[in-house]
Protein backbone atom coordinates (compact mmCIF):
# COMPACT_ATOMS: atom_id res chain seq x y z
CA UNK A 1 0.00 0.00 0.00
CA UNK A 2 1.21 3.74 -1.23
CA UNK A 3 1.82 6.10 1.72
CA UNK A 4 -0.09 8.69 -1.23
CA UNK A 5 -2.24 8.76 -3.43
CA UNK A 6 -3.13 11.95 -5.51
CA UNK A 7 -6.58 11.19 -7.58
CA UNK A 8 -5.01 12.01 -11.11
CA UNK A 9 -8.58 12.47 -13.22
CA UNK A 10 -11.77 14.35 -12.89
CA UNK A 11 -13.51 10.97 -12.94
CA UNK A 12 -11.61 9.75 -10.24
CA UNK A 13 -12.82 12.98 -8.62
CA UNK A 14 -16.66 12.37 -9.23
CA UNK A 15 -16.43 8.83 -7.92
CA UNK A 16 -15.25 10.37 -4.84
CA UNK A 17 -17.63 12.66 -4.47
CA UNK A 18 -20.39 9.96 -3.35
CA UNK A 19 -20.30 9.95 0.55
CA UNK A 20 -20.65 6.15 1.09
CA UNK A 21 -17.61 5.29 -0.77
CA UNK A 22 -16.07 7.72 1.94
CA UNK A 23 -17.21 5.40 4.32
CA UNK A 24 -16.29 2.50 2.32
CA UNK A 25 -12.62 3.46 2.37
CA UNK A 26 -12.47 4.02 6.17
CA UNK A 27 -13.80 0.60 6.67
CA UNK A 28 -11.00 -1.03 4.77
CA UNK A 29 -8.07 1.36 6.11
CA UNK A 30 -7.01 -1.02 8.65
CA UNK A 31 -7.53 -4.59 7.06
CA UNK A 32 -8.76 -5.54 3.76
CA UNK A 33 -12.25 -6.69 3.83
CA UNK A 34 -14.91 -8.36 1.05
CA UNK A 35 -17.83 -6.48 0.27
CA UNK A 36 -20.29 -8.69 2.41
CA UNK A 37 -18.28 -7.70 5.56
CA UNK A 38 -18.28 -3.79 4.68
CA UNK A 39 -22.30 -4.02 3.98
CA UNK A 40 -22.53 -5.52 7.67
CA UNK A 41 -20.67 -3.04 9.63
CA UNK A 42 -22.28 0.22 7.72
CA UNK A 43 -25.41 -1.54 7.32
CA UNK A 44 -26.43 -1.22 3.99
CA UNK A 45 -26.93 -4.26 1.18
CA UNK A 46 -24.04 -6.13 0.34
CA UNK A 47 -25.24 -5.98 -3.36
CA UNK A 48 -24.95 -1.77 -2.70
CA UNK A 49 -21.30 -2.03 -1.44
CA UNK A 50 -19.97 -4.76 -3.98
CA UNK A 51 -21.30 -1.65 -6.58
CA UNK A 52 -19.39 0.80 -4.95
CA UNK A 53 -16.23 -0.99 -4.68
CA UNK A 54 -16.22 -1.57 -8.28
CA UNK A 55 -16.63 1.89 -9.33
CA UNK A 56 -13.56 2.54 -6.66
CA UNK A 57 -11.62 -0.01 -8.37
CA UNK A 58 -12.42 0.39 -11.87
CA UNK A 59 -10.82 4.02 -10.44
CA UNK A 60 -7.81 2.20 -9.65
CA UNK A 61 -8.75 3.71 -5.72
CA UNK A 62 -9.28 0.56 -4.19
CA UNK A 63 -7.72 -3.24 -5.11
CA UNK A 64 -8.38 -6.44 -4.42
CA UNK A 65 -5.49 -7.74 -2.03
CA UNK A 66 -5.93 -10.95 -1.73
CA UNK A 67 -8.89 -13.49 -3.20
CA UNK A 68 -9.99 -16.24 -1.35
CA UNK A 69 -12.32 -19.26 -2.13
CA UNK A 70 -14.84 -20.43 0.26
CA UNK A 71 -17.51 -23.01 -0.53
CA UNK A 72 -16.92 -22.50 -4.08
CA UNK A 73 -17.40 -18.48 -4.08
CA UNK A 74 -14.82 -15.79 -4.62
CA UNK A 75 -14.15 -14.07 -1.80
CA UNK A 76 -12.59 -10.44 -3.05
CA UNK A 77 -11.01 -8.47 0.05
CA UNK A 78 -9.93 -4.81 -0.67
CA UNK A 79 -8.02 -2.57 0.36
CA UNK A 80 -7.64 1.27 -0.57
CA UNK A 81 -4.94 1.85 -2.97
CA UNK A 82 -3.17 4.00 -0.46
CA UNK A 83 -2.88 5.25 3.33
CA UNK A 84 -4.26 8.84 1.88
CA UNK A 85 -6.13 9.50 -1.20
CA UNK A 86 -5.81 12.96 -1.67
CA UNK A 87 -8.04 15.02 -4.61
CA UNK A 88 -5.97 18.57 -3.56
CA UNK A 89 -4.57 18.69 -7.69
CA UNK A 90 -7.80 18.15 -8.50
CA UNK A 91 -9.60 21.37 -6.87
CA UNK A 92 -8.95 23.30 -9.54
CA UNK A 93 -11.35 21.70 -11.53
CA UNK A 94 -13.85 20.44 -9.64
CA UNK A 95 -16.12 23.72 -10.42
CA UNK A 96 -19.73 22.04 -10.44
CA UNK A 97 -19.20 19.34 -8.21
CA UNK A 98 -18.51 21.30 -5.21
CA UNK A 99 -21.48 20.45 -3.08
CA UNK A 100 -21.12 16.73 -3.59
CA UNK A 101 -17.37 17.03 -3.15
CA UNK A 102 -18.15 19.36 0.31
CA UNK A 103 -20.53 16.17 0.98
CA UNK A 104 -17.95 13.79 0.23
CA UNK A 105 -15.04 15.51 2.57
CA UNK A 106 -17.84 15.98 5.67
CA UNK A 107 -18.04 12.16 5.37
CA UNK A 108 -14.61 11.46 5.49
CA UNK A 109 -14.08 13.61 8.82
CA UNK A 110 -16.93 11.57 10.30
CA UNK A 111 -15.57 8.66 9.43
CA UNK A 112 -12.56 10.16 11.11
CA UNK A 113 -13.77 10.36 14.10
CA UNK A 114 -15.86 7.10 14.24
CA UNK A 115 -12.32 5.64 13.78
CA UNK A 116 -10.92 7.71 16.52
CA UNK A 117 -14.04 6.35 18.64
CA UNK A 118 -13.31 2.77 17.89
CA UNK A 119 -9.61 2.94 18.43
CA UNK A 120 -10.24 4.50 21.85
CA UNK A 121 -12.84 2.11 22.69
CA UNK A 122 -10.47 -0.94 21.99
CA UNK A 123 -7.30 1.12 23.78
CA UNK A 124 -5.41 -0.60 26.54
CA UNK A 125 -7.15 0.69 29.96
CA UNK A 126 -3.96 0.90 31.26
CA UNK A 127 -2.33 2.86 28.73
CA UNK A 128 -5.22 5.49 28.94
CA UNK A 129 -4.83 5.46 32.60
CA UNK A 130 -1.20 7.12 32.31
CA UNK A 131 -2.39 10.59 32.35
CA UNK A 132 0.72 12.36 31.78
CA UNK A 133 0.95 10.66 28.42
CA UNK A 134 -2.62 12.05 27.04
CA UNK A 135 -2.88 14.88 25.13
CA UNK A 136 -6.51 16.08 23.72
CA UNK A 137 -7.50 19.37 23.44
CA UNK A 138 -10.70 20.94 21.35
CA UNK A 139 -10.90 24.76 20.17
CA UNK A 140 -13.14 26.71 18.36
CA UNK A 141 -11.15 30.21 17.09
CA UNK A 142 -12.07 32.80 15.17
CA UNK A 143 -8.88 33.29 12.91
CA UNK A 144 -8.18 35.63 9.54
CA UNK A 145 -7.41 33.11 6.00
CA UNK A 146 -3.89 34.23 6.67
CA UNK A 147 -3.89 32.48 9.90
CA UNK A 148 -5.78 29.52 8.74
CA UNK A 149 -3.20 28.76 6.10
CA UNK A 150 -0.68 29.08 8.85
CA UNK A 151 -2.53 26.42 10.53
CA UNK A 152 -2.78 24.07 8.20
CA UNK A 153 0.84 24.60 6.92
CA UNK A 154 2.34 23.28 11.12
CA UNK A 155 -0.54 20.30 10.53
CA UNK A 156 1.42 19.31 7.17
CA UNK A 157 4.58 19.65 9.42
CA UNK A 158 3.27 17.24 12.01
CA UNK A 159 2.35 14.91 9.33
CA UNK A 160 5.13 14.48 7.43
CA UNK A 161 7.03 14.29 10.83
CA UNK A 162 4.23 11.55 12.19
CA UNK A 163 4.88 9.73 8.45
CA UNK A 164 8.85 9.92 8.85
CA UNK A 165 8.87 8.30 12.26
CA UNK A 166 6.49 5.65 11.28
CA UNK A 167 9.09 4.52 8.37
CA UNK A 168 11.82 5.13 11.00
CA UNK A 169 10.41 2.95 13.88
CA UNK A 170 8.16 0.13 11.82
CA UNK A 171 10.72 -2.50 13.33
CA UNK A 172 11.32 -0.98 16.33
CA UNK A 173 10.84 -3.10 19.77
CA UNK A 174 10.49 0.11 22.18
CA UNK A 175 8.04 2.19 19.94
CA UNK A 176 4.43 2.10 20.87
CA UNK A 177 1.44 2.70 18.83
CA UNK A 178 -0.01 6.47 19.44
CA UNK A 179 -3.02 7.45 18.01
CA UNK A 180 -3.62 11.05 16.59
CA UNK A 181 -6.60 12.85 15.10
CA UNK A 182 -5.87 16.40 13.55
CA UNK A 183 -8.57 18.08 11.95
CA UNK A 184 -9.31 21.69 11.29
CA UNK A 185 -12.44 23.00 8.98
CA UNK A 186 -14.65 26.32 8.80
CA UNK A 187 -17.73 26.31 10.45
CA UNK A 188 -19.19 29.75 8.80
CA UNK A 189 -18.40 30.90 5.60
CA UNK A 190 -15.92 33.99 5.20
CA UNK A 191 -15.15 36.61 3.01
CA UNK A 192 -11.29 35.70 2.45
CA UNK A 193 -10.08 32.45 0.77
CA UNK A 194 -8.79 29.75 2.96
């Protein structure tokens, strides 16, 4: 799996742009997973998902990591083409497909969070019971586009720095798992561009 993945096409773009497949993606992040499996943990038909997922792969966004047969059926488990699918050379041109697109991206910070919700759920107790190693905070600020960019440009930083230390400690013995959730969006429309 690709640390990155920039969508390359506008059709690639408008496939995105339909919230379940949002969901879709975050259920597969982790582990790869058939179609029947994804339709039973977001609850919809498995005949709806197995659609989805082969729009996403005809898209070359999703792929089939391993295939397994069971009882004589094909068992197809997927996996998203990359840690993060990112559409940000795309914006550009997106034009008329911005509400579906806005619709698209509000999924994928709930799905965020429902992540963040099951990984805390499924935390060691005892880990969570060391205090001095939590951090969580939550703000709501009132800040210029200037500001906002500035923002956004330290949560790249942190990122990249989060990414470089995953590479550097994926066989280490002493380094411990940390989860982080980083997420910053308007709530009220402005006058300047963010």
């Amino acid at each position: 799996m690709l640390e990155k993945y920039c969508l390359t096409s506008l059709e690639q773009l408008k496939i995105m742009t339909e919230p379940i497949r949002s969901k879709i993606l975050w259920e597969i992040q982790e582990e790869a997973k058939t179609g029947t499996m994804i339709a039973e943990l977001i609850g919809l038909s498995a005949q709806k998902v197995h659609y989805h997922l082969s729009e996403l792969e005809k898209a070359n966004i999703v792929v089939v990591e391993k295939t397994v047969i069971k009882n004589g059926i094909v068992q197809k488990f997927f996996r998203p083409v990359a840690k993060e699918i990112s559409f940000e050379n795309l914006l550009p041109l997106y034009g008329d497909m911005e509400s579906q697109l806005s619709e698209s991206v509000r999924e994928n910070m709930m799905g965020s969070l429902d992540k963040t919700k099951t990984i805390l759920k499924k935390a060691d107790s005892e880990a969570i019971r060391d205090l001095k190693n939590l951090k969580q905070f939550f703000i709501t600020s009132k800040l210029t586009g200037g500001q906002y960019l500035e923002i956004k440009r330290k949560y790249n930083e942190i990122w990249e720095m989060l990414q470089e230390y995953n590479k550097e400690n994926s066989q280490s013995k002493e380094a411990i798992f940390h989860h982080f959730n980083l997420m910053a969006f308007p709530i009220e429309k402005g006058t300047e561009e963010n």
